[in-house]
PDB file of N, CA and C in Angstrom:
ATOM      1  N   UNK A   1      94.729 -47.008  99.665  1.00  0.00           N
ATOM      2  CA  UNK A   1      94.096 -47.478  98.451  1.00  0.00           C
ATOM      3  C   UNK A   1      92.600 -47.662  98.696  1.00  0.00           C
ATOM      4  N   UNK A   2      91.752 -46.997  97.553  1.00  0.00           N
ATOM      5  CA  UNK A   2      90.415 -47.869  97.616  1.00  0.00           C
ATOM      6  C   UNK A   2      90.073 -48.861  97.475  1.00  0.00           C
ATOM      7  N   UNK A   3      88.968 -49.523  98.244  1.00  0.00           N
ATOM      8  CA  UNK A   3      88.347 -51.080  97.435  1.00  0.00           C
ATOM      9  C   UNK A   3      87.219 -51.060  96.483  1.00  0.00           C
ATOM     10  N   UNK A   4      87.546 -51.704  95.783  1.00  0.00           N
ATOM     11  CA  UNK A   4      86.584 -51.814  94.852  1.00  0.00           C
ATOM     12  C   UNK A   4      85.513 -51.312  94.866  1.00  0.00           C
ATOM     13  N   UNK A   5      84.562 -51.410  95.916  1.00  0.00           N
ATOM     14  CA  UNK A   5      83.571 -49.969  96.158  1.00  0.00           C
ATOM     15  C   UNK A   5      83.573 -48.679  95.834  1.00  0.00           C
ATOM     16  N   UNK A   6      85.137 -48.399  95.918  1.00  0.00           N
ATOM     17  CA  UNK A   6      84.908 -47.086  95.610  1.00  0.00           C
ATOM     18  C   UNK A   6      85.449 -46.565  93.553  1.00  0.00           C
ATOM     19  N   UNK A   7      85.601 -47.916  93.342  1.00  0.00           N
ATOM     20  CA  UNK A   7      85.689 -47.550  91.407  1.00  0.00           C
ATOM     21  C   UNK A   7      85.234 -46.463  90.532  1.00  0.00           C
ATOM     22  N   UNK A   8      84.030 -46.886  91.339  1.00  0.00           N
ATOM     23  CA  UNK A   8      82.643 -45.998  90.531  1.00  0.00           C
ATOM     24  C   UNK A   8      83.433 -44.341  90.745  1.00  0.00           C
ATOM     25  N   UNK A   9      84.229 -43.989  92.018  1.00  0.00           N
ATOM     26  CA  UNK A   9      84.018 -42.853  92.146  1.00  0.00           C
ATOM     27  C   UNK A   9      85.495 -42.927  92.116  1.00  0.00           C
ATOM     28  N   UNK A  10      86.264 -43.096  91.152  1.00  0.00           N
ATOM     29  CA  UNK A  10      87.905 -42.673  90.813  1.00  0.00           C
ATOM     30  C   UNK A  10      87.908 -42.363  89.240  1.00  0.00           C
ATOM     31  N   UNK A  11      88.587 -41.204  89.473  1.00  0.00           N
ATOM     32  CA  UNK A  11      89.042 -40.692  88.080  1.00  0.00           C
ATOM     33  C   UNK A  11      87.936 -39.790  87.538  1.00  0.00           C
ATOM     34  N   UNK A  12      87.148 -38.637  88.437  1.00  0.00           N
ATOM     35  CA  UNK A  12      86.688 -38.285  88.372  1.00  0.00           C
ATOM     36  C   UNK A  12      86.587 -36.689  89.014  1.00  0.00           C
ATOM     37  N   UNK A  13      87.803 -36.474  89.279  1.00  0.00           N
ATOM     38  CA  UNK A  13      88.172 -35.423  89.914  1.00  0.00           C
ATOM     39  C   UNK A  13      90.202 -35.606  89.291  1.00  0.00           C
ATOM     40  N   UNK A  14      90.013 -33.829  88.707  1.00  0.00           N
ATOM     41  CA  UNK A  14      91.312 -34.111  87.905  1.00  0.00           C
ATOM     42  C   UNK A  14      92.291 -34.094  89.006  1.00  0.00           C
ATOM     43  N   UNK A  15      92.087 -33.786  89.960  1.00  0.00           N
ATOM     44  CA  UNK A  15      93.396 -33.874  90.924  1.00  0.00           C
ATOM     45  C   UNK A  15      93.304 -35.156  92.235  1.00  0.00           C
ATOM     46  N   UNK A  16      91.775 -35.951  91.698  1.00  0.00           N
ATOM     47  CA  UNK A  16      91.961 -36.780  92.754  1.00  0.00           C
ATOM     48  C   UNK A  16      92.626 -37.990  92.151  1.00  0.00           C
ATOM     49  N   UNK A  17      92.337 -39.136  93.102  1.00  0.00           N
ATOM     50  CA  UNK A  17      93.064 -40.317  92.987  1.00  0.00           C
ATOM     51  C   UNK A  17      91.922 -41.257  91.394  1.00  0.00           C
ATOM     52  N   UNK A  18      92.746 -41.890  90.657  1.00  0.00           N
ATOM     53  CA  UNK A  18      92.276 -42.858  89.583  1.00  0.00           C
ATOM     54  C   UNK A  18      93.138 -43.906  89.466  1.00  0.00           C
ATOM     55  N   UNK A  19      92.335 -44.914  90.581  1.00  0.00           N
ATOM     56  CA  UNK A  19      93.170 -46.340  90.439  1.00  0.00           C
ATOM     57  C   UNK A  19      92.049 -47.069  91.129  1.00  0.00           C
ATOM     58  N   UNK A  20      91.780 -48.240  91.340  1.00  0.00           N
ATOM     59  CA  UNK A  20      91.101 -49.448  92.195  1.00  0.00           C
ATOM     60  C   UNK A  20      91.768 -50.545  92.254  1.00  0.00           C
ATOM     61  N   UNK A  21      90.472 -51.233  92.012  1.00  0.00           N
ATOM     62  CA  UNK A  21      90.532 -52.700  92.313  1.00  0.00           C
ATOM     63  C   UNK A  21      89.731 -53.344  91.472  1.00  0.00           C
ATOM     64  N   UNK A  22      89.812 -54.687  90.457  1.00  0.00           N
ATOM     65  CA  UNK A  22      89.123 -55.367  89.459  1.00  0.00           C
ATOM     66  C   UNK A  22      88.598 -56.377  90.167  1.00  0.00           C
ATOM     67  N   UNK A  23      87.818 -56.549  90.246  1.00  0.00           N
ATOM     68  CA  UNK A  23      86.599 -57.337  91.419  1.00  0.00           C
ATOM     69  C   UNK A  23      86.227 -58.295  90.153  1.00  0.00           C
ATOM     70  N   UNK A  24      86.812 -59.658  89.846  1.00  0.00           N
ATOM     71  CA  UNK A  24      86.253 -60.450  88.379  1.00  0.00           C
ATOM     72  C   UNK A  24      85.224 -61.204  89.327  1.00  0.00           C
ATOM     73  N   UNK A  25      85.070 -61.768  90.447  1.00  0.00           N
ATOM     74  CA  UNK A  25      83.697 -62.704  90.525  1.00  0.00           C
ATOM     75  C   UNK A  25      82.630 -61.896  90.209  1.00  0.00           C
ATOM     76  N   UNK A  26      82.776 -60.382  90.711  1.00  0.00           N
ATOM     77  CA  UNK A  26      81.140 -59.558  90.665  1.00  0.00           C
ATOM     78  C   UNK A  26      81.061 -59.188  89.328  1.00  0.00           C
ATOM     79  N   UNK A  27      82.154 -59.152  88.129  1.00  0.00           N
ATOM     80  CA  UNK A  27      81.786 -59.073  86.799  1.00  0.00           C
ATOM     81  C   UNK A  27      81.691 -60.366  85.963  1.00  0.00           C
ATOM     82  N   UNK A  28      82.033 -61.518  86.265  1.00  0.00           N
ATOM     83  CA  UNK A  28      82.010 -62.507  86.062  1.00  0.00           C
ATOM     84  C   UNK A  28      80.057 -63.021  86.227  1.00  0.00           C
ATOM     85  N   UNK A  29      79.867 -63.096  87.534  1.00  0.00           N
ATOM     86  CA  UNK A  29      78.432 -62.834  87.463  1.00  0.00           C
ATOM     87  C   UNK A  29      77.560 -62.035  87.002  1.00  0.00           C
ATOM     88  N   UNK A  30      77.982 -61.237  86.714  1.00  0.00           N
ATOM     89  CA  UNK A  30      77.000 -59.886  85.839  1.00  0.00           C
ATOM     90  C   UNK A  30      77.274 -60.162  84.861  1.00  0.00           C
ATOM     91  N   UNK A  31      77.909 -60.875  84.023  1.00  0.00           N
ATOM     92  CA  UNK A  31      78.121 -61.823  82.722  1.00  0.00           C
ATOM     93  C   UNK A  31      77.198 -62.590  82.393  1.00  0.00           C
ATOM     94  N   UNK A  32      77.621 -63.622  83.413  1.00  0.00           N
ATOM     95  CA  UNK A  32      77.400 -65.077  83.194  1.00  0.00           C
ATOM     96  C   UNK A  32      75.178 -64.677  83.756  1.00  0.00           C
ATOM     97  N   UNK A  33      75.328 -64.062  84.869  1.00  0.00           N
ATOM     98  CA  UNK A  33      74.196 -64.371  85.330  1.00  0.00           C
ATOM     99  C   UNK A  33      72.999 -62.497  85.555  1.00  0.00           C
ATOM    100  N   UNK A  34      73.268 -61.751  85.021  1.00  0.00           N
ATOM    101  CA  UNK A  34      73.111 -60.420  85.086  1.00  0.00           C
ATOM    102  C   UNK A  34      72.435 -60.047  86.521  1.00  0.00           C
ATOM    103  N   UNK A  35      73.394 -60.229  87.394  1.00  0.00           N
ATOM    104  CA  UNK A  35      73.427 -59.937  88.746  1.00  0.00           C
ATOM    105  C   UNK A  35      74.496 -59.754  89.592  1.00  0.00           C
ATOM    106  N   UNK A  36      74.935 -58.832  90.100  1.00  0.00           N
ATOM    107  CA  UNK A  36      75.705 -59.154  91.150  1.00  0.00           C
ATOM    108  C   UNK A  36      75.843 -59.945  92.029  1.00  0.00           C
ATOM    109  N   UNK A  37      77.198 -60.544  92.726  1.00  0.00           N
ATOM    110  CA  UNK A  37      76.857 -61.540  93.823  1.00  0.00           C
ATOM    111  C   UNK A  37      76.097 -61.556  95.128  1.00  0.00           C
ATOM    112  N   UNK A  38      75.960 -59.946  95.083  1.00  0.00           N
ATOM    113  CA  UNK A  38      74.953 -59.852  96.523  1.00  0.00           C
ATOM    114  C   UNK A  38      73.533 -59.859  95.670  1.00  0.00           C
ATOM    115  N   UNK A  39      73.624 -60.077  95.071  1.00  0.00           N
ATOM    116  CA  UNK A  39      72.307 -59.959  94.884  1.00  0.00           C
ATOM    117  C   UNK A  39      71.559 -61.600  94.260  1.00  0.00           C
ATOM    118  N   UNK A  40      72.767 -62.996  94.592  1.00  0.00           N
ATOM    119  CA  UNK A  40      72.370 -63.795  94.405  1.00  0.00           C
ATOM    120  C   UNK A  40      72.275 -64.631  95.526  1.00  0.00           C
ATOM    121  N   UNK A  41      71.378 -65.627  95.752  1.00  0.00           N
ATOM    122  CA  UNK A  41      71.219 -66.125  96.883  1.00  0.00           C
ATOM    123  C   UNK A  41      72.045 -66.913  97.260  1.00  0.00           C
ATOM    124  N   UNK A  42      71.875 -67.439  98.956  1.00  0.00           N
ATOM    125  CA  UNK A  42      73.584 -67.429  99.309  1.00  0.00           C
ATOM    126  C   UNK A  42      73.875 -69.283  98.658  1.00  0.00           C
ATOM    127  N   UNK A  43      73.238 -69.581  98.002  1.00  0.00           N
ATOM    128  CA  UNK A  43      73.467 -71.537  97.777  1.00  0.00           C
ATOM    129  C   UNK A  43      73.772 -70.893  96.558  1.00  0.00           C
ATOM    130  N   UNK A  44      73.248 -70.156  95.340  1.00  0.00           N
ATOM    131  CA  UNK A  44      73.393 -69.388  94.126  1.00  0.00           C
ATOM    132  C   UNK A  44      74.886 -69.226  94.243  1.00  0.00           C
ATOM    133  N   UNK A  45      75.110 -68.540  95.308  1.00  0.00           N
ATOM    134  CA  UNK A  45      76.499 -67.590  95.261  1.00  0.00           C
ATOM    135  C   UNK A  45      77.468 -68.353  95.471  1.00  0.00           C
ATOM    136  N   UNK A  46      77.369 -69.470  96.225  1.00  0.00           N
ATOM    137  CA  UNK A  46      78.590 -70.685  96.087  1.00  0.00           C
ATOM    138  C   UNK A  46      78.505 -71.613  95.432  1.00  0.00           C
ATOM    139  N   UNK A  47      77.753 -72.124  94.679  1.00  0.00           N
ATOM    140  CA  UNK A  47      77.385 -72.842  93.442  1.00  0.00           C
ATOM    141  C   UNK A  47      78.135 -72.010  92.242  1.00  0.00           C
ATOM    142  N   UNK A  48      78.077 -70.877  92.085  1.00  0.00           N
ATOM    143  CA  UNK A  48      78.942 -70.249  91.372  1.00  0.00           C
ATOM    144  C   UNK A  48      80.103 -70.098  91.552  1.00  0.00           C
ATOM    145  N   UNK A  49      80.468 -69.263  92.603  1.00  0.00           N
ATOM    146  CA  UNK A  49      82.230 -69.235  93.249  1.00  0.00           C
ATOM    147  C   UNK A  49      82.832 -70.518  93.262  1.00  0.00           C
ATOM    148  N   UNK A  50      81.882 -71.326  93.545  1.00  0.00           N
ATOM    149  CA  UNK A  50      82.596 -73.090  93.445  1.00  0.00           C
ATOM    150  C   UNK A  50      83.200 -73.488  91.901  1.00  0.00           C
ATOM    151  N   UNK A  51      82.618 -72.763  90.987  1.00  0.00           N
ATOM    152  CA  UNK A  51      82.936 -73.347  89.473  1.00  0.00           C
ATOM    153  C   UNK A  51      84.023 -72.459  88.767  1.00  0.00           C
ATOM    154  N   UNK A  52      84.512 -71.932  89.707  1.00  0.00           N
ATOM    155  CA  UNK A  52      85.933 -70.951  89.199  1.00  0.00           C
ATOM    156  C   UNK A  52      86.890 -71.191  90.258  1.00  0.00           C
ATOM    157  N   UNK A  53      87.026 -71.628  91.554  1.00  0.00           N
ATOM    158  CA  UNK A  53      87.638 -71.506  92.433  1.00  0.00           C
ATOM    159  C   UNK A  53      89.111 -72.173  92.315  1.00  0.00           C
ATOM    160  N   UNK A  54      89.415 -72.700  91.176  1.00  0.00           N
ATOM    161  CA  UNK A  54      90.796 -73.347  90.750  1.00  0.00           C
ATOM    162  C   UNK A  54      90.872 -72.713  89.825  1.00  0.00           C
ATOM    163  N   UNK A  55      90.380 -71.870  88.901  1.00  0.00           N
ATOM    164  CA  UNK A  55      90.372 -71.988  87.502  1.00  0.00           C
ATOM    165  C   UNK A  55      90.802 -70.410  87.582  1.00  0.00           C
ATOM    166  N   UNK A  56      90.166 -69.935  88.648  1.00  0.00           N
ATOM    167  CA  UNK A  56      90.794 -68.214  88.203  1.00  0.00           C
ATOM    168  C   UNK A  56      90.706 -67.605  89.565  1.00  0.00           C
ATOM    169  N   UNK A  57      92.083 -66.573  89.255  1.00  0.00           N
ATOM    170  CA  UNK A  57      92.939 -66.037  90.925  1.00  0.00           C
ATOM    171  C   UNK A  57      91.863 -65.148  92.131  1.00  0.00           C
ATOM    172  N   UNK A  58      92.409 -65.786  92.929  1.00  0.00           N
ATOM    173  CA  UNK A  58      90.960 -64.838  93.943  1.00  0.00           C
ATOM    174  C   UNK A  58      91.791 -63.657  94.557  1.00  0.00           C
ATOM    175  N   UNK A  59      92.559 -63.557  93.793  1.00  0.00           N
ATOM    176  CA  UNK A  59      93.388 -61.837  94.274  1.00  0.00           C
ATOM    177  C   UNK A  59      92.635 -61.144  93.121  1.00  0.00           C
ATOM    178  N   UNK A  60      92.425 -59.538  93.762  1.00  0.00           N
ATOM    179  CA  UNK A  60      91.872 -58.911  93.089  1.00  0.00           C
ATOM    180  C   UNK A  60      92.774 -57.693  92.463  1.00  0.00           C
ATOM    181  N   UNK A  61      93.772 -57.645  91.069  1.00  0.00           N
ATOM    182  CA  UNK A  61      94.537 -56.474  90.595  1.00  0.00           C
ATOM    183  C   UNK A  61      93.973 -55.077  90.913  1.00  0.00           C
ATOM    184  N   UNK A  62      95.377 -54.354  90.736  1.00  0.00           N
ATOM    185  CA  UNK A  62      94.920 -53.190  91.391  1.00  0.00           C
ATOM    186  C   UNK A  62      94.950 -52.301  89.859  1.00  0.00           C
ATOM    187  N   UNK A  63      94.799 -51.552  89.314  1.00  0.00           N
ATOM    188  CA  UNK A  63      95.067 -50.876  88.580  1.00  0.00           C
ATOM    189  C   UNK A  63      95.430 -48.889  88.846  1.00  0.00           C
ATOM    190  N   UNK A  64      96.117 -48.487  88.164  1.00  0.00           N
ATOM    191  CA  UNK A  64      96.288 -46.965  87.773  1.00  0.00           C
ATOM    192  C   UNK A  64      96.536 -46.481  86.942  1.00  0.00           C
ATOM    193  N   UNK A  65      96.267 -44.939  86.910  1.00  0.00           N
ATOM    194  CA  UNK A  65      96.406 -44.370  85.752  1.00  0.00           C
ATOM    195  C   UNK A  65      97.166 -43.125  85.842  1.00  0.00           C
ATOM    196  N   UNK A  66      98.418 -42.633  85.467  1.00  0.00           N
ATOM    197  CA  UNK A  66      99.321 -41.632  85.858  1.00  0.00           C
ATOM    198  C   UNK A  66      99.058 -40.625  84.907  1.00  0.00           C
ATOM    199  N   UNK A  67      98.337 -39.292  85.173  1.00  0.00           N
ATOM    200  CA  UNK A  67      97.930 -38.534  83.977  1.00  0.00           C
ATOM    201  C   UNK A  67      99.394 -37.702  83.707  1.00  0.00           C
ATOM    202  N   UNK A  68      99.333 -37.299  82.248  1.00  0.00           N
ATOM    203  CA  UNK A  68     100.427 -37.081  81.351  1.00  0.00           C
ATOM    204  C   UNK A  68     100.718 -35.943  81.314  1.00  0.00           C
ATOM    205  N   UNK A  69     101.973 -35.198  81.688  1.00  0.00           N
ATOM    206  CA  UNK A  69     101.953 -33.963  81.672  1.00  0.00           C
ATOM    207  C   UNK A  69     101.560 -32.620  80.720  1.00  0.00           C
TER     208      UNK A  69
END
């Protein structure tokens, strides 16, 4: 399986693989704060992760897509 890194580049080749991983803190911040988490500083970045850390799952779903014959 890919990680989330590689999203950008699934489902883009008709015979390759189209599935990942839903990464919600790094869209959650690009929401809330229009940045990614690397790209917020590191007291930023747990000041944030701290205000979800009960509230929503730190597993990341996998998703796919089975093309149709």
């Amino acid at each position: 399986m890919p990680t989330y890194l590689e999203n950008a580049s699934m489902g883009q080749h008709p015979r390759g693989p189209n599935y990942g991983v839903f990464d919600f803190a790094n869209l959650f911040s690009k929401a809330m704060n229009d940045q990614s988490l690397d790209q917020l500083s590191p007291e930023a970045n747990g000041e944030f992760l701290a205000r979800f850390e009960h509230k929503v799952s730190d597993h990341m779903p996998i998703w796919f897509r089975l093309p149709l014959p």
